[in-house]
N, C-alpha and C. Protein backbone atom coordinates (compact mmCIF):
# COMPACT_ATOMS: atom_id res chain seq x y z
N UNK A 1 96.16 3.90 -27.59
CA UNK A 1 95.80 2.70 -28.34
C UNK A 1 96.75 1.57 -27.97
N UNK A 2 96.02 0.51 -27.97
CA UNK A 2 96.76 -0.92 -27.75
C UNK A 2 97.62 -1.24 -28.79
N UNK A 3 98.99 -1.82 -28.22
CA UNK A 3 100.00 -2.06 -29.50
C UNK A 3 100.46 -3.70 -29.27
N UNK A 4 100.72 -4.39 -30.18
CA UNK A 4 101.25 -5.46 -29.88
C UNK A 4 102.61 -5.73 -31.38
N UNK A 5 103.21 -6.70 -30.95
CA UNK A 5 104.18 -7.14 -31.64
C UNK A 5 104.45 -8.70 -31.45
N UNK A 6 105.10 -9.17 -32.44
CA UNK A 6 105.09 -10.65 -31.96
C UNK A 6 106.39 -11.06 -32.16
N UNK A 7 107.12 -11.43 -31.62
CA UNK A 7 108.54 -11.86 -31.77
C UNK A 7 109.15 -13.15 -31.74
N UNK A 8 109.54 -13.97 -32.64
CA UNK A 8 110.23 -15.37 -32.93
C UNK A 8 111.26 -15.51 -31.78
N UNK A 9 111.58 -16.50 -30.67
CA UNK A 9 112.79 -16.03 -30.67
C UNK A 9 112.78 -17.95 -29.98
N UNK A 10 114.04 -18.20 -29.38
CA UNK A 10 114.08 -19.73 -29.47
C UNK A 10 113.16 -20.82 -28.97
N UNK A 11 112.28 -20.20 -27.80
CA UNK A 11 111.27 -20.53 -27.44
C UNK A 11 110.47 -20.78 -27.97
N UNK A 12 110.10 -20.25 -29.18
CA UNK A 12 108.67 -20.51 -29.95
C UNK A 12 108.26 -18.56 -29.77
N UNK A 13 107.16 -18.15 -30.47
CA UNK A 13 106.46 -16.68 -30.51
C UNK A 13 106.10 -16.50 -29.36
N UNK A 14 106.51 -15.11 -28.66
CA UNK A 14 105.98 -14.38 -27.83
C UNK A 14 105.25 -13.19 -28.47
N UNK A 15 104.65 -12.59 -27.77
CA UNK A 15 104.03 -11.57 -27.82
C UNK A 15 103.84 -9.70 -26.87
N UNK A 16 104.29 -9.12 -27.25
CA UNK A 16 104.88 -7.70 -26.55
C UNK A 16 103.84 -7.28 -26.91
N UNK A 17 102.98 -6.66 -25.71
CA UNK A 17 101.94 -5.86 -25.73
C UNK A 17 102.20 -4.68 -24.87
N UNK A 18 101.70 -3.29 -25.25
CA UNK A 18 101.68 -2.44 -24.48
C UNK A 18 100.63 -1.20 -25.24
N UNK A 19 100.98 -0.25 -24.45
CA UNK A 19 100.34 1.27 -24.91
C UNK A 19 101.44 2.18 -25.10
N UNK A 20 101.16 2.95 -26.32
CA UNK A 20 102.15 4.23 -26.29
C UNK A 20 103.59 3.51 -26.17
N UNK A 21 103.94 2.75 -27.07
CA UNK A 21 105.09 2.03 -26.70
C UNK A 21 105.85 1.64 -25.14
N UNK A 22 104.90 1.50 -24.20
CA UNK A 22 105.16 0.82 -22.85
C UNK A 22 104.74 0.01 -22.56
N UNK A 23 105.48 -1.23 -22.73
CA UNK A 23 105.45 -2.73 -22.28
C UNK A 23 104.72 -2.62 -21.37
N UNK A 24 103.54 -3.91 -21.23
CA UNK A 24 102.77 -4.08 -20.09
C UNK A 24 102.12 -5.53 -19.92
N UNK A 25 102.84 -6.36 -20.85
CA UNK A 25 102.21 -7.52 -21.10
C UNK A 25 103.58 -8.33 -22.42
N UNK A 26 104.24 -9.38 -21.89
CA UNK A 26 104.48 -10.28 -22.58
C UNK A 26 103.91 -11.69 -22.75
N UNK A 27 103.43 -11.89 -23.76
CA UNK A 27 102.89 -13.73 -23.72
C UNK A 27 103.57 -14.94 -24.53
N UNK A 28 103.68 -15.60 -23.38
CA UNK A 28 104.65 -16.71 -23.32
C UNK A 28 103.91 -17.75 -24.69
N UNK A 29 105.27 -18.50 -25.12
CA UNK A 29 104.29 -19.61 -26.34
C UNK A 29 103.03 -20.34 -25.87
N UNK A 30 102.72 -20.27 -24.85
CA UNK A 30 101.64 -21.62 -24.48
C UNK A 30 100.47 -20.55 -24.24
N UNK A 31 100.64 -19.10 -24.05
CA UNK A 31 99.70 -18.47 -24.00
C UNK A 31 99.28 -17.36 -25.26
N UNK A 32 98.07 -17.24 -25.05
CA UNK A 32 97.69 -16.99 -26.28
C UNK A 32 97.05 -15.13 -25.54
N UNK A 33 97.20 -14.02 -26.42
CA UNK A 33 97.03 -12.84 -26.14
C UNK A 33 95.36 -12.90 -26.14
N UNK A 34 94.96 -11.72 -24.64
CA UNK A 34 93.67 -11.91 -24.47
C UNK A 34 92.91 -11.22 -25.61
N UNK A 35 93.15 -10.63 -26.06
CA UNK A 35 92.01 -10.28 -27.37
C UNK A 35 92.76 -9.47 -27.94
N UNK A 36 93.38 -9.73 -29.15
CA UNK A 36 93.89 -8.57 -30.07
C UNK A 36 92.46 -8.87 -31.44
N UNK A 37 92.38 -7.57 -31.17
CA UNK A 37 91.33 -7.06 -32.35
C UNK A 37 91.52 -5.80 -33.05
N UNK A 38 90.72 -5.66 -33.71
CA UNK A 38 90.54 -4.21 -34.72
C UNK A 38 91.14 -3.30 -33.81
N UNK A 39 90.82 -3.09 -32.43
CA UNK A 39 91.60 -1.87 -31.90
C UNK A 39 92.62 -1.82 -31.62
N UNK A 40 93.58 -2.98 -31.63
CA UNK A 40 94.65 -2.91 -31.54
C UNK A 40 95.65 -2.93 -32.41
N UNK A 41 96.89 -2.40 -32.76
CA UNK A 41 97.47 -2.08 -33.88
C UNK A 41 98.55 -3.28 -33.42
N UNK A 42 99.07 -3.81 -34.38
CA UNK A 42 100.30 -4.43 -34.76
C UNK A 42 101.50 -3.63 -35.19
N UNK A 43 102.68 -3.23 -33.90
CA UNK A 43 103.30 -2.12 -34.31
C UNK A 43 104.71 -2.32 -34.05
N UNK A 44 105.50 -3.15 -34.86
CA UNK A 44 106.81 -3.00 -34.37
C UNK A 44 107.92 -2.25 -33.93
N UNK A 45 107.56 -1.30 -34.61
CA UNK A 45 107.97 -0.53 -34.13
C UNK A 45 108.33 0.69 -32.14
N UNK A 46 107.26 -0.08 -31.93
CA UNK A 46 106.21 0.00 -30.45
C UNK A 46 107.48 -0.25 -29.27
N UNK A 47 107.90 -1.73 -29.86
CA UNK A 47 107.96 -2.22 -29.55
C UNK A 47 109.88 -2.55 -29.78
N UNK A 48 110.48 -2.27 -30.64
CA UNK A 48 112.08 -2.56 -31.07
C UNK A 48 112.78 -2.29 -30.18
N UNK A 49 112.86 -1.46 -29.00
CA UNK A 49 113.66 -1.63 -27.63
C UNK A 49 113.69 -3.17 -26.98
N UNK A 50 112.54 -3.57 -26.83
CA UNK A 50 111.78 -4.58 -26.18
C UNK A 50 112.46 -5.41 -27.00
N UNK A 51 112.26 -6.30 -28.02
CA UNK A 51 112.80 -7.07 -29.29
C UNK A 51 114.22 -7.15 -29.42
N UNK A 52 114.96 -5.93 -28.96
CA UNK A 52 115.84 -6.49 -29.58
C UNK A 52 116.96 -6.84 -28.18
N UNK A 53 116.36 -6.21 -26.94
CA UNK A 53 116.83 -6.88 -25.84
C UNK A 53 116.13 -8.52 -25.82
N UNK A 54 115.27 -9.12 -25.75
CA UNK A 54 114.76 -10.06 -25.78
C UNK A 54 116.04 -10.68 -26.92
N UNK A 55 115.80 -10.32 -27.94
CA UNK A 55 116.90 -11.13 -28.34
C UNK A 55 118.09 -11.58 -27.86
N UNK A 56 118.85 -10.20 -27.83
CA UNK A 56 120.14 -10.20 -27.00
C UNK A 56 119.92 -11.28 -25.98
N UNK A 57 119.28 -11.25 -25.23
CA UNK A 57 119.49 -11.87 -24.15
C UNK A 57 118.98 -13.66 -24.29
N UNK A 58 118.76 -13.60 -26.06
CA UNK A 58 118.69 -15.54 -26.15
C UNK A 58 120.24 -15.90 -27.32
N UNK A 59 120.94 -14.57 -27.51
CA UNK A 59 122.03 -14.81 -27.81
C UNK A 59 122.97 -14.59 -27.05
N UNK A 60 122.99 -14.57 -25.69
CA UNK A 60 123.76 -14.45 -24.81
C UNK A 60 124.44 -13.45 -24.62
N UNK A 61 123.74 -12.29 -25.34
CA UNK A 61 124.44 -10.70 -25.05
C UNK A 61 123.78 -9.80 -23.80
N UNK A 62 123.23 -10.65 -23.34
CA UNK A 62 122.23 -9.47 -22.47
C UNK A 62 121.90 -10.54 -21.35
N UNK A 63 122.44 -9.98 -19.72
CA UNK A 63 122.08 -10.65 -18.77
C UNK A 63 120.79 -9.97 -17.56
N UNK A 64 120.61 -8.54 -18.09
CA UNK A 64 119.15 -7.95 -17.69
C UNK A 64 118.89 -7.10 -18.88
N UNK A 65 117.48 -6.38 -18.02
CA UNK A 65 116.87 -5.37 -18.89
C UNK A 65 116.65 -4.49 -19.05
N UNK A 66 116.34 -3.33 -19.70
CA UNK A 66 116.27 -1.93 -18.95
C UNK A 66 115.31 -1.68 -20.37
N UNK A 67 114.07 -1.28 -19.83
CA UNK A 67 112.94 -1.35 -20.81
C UNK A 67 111.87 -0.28 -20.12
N UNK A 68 111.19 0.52 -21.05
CA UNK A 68 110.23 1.14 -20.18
C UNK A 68 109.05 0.08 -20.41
N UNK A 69 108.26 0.28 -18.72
CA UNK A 69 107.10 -0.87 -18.68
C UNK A 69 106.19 -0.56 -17.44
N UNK A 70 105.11 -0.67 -17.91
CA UNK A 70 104.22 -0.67 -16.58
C UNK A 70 103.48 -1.91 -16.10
N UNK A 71 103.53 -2.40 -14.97
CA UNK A 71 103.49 -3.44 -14.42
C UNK A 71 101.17 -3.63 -14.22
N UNK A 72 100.92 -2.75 -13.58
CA UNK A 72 99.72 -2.41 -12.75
C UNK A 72 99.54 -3.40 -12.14
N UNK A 73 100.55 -3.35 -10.77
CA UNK A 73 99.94 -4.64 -9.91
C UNK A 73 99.97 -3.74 -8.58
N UNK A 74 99.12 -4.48 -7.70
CA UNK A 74 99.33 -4.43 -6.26
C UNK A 74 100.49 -3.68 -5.58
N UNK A 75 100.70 -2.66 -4.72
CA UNK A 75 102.50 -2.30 -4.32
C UNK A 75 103.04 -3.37 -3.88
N UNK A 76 102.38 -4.32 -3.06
CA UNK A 76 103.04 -5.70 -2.48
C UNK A 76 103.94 -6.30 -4.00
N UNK A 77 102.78 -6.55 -5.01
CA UNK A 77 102.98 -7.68 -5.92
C UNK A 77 104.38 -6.94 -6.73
N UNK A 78 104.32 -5.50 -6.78
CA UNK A 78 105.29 -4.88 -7.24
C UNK A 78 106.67 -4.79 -6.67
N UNK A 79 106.47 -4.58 -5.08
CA UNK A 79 107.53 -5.39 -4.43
C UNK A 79 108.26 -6.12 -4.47
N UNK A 80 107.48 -7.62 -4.67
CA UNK A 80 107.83 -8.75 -4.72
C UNK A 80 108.88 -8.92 -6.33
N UNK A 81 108.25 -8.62 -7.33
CA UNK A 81 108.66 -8.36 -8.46
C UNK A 81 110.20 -7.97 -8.55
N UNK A 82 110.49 -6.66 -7.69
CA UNK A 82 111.48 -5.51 -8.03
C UNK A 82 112.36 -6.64 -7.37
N UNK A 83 112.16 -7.51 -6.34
CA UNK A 83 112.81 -8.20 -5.83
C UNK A 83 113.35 -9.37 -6.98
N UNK A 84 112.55 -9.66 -7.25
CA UNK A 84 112.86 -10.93 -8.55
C UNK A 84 113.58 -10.37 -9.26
N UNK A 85 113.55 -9.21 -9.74
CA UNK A 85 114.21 -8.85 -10.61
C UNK A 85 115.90 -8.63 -10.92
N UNK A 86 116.32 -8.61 -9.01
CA UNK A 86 117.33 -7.93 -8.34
C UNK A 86 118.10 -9.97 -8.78
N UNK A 87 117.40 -10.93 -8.55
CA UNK A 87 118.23 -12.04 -8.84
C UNK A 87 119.30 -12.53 -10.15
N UNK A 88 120.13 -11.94 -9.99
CA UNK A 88 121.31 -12.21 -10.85
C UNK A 88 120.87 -13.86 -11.70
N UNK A 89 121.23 -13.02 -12.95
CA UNK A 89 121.33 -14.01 -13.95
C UNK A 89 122.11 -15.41 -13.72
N UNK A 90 121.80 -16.77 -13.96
CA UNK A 90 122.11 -17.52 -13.99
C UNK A 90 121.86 -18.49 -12.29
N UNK A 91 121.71 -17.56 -11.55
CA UNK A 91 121.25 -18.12 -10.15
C UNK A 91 119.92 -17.92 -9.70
N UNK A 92 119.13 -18.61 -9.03
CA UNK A 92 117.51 -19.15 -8.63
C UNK A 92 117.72 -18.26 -6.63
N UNK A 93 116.27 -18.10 -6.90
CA UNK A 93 116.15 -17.86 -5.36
C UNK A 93 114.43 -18.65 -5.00
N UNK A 94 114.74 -19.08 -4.14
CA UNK A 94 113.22 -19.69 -3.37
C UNK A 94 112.34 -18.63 -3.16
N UNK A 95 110.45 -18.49 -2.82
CA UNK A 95 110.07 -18.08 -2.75
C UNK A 95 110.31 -17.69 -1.18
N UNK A 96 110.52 -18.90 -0.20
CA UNK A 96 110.99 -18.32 1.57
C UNK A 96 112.17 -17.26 1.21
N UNK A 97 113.24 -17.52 0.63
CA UNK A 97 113.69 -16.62 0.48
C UNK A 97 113.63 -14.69 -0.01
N UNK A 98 112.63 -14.54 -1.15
CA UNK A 98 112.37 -13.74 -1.17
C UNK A 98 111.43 -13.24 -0.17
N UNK A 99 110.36 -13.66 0.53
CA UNK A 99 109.96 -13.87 1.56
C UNK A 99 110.81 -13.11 2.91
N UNK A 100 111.67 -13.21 2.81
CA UNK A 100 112.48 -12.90 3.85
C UNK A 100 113.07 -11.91 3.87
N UNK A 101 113.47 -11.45 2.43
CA UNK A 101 114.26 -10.49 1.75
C UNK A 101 113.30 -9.37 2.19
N UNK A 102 111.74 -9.42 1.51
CA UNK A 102 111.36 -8.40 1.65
C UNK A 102 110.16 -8.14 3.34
N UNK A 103 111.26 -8.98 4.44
CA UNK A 103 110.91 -8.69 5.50
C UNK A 103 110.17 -9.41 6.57
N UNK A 104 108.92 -10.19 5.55
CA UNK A 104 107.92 -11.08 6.13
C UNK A 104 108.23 -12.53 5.86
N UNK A 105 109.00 -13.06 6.41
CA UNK A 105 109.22 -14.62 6.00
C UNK A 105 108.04 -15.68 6.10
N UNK A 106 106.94 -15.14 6.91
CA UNK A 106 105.77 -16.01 6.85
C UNK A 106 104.95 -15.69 5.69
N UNK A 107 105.43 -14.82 4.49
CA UNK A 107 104.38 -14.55 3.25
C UNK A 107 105.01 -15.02 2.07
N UNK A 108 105.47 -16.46 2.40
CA UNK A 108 105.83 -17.54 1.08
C UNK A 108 104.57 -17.68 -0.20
N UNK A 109 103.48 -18.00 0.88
CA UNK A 109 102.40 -17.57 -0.41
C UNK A 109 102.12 -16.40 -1.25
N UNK A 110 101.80 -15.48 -0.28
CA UNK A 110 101.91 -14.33 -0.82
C UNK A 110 102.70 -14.19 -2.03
N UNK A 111 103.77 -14.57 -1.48
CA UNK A 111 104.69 -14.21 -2.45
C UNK A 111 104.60 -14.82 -3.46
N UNK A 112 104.34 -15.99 -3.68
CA UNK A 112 104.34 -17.37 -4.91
C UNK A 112 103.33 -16.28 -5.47
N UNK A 113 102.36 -16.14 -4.73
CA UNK A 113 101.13 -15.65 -5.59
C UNK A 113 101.26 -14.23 -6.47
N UNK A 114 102.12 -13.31 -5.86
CA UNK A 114 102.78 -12.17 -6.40
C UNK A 114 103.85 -12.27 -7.49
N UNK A 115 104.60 -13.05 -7.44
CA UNK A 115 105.48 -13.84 -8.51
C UNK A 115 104.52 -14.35 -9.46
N UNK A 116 103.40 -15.30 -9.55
CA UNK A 116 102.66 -16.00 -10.44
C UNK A 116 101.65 -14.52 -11.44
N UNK A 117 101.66 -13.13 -10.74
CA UNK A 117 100.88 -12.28 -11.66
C UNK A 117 102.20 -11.53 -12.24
N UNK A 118 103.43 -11.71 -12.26
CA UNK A 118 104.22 -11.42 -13.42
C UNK A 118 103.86 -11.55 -14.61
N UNK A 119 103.61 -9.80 -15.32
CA UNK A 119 103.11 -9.76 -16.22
C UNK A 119 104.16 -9.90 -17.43
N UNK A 120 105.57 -9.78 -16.83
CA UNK A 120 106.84 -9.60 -18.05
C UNK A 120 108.06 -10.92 -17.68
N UNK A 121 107.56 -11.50 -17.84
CA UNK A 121 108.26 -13.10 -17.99
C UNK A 121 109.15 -12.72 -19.04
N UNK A 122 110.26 -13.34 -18.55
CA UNK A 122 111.90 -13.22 -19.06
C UNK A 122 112.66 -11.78 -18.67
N UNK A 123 111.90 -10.59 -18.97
CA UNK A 123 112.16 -9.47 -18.70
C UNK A 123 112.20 -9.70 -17.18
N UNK A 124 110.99 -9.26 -16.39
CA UNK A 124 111.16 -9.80 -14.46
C UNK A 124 111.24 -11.43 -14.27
N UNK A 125 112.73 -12.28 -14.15
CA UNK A 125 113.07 -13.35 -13.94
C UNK A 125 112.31 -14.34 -13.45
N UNK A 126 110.84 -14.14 -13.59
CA UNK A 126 110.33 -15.04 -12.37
C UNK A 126 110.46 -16.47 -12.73
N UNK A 127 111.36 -16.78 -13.63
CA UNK A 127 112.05 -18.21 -13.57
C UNK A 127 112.81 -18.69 -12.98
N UNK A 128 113.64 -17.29 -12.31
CA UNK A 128 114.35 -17.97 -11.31
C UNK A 128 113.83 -18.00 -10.23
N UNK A 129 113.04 -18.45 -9.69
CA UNK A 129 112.25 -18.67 -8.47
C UNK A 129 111.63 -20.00 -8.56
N UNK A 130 112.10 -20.47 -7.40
CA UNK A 130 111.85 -21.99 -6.96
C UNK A 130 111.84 -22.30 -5.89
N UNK A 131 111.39 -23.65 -5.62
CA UNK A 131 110.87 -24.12 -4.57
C UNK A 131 111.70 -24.19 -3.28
N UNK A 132 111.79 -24.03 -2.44
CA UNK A 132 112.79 -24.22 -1.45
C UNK A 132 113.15 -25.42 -1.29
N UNK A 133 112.84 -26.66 -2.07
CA UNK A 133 113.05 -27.74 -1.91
C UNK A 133 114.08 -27.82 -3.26
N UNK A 134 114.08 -26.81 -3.79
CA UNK A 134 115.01 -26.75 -5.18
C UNK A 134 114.34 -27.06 -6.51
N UNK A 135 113.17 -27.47 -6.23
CA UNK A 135 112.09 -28.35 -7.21
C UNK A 135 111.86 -27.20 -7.72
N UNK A 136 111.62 -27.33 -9.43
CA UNK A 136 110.63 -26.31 -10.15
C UNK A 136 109.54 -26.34 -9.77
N UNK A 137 108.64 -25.29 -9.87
CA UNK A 137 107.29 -25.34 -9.60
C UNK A 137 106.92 -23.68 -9.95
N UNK A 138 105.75 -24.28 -10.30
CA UNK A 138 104.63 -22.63 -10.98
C UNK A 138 105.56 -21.91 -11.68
N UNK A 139 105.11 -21.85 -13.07
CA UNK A 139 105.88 -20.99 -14.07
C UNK A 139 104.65 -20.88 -15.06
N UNK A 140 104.15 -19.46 -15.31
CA UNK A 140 103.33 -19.54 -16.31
C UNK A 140 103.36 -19.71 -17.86
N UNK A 141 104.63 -19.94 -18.07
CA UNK A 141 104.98 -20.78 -19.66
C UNK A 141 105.39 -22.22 -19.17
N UNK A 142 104.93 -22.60 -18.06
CA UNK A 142 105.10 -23.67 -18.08
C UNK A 142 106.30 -24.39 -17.63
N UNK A 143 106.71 -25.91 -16.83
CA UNK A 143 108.25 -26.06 -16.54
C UNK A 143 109.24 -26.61 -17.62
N UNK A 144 108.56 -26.87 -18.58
CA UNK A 144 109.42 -27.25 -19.46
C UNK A 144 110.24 -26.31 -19.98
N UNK A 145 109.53 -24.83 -19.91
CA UNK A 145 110.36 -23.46 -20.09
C UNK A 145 111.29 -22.75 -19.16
N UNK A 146 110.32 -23.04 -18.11
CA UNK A 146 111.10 -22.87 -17.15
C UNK A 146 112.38 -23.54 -17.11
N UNK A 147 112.40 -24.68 -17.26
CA UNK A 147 114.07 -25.72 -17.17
C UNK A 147 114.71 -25.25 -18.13
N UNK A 148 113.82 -24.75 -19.30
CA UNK A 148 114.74 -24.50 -20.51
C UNK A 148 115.61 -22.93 -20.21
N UNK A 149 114.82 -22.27 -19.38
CA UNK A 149 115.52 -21.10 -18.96
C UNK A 149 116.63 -21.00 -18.20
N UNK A 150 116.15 -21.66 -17.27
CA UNK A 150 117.16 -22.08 -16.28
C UNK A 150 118.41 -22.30 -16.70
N UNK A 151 118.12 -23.78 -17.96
CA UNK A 151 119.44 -24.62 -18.12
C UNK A 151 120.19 -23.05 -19.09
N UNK A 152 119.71 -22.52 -20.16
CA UNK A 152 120.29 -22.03 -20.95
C UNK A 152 120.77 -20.92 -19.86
N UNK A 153 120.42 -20.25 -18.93
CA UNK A 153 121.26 -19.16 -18.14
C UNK A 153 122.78 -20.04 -17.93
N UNK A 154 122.08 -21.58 -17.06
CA UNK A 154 123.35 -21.61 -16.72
C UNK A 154 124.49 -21.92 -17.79
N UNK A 155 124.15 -22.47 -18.66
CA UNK A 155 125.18 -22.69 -19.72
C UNK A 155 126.11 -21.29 -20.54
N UNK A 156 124.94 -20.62 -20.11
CA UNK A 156 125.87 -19.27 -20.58
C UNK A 156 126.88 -18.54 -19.62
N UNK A 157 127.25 -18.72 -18.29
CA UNK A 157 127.38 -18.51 -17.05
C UNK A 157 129.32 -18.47 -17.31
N UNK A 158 129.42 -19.35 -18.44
CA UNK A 158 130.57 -19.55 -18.45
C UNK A 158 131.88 -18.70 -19.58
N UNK A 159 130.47 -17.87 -20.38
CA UNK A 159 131.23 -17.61 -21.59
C UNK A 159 130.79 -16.17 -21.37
N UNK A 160 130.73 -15.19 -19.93
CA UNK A 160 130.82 -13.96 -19.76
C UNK A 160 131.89 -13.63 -18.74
């Protein structure tokens, strides 16, 4: 059975969805969950690993994650991901860059496009990923979150 939870945290409400208590879906404030209905339970419990790292990590106790979660993407897109994930808190990597990392430097798209089906935003960093021109660009909560992520990593950068 489908579980969801909804969590306050400085951003505005997200939303932790999964099965059998395994994360498989967070939704950002600007997005709205694709159908919670009668079959799905509202279970915080599901979900309190998830919650209370998410927290931690907007009170500046927590610089990754360690959460059980299933992704169901592509092995490429999963790739690409494990890679994002590997980017240390408080620092950005370009999409050429990851690109490169994982071998094929001519699959910048690819990659944008593998980064953009990140299903666990904040959990897999894909905020820190930017343009090789340094410019924000494509964030599915949007860049105003994105900057807001950004700026608040780096401000915390100083007091660990």
């Amino acid at each position: 059975m489908w579980q969801y939870h909804s969590v306050l945290t400085p951003v505005g409400k997200i939303y932790l969805v999964g099965e059998s208590g395994i994360l498989h879906k967070i939704y950002l404030p600007n997005q709205q969950p694709e159908l919670i209905d009668s079959h799905w339970e509202n279970d915080p419990r599901a979900f309190f690993e998830a919650e209370k790292q998410i927290q931690d990590y907007f009170l500046g106790k927590r610089r990754s994650f360690s959460l059980r979660y299933e992704l169901g993407l592509t092995e490429f897109q999963q790739e690409v991901l494990e890679e994002v994930a590997k980017i240390p808190f408080g620092e950005t990597r370009s999409y050429q860059q990851l690109a490169t990392r994982l071998g094929n430097p001519n699959a910048v798209r690819a990659v944008g496009a593998a980064n953009g089906k990140n299903p666990l935003p904040i959990v897999i960093p894909c905020h820190r990923v930017i343009g090789a021109s340094q410019d924000l660009v494509g964030y599915a909560g949007g860049l105003k979150l994105k900057k807001f992520l950004l700026e608040f990593e780096s401000s915390q950068m100083s007091l660990f």
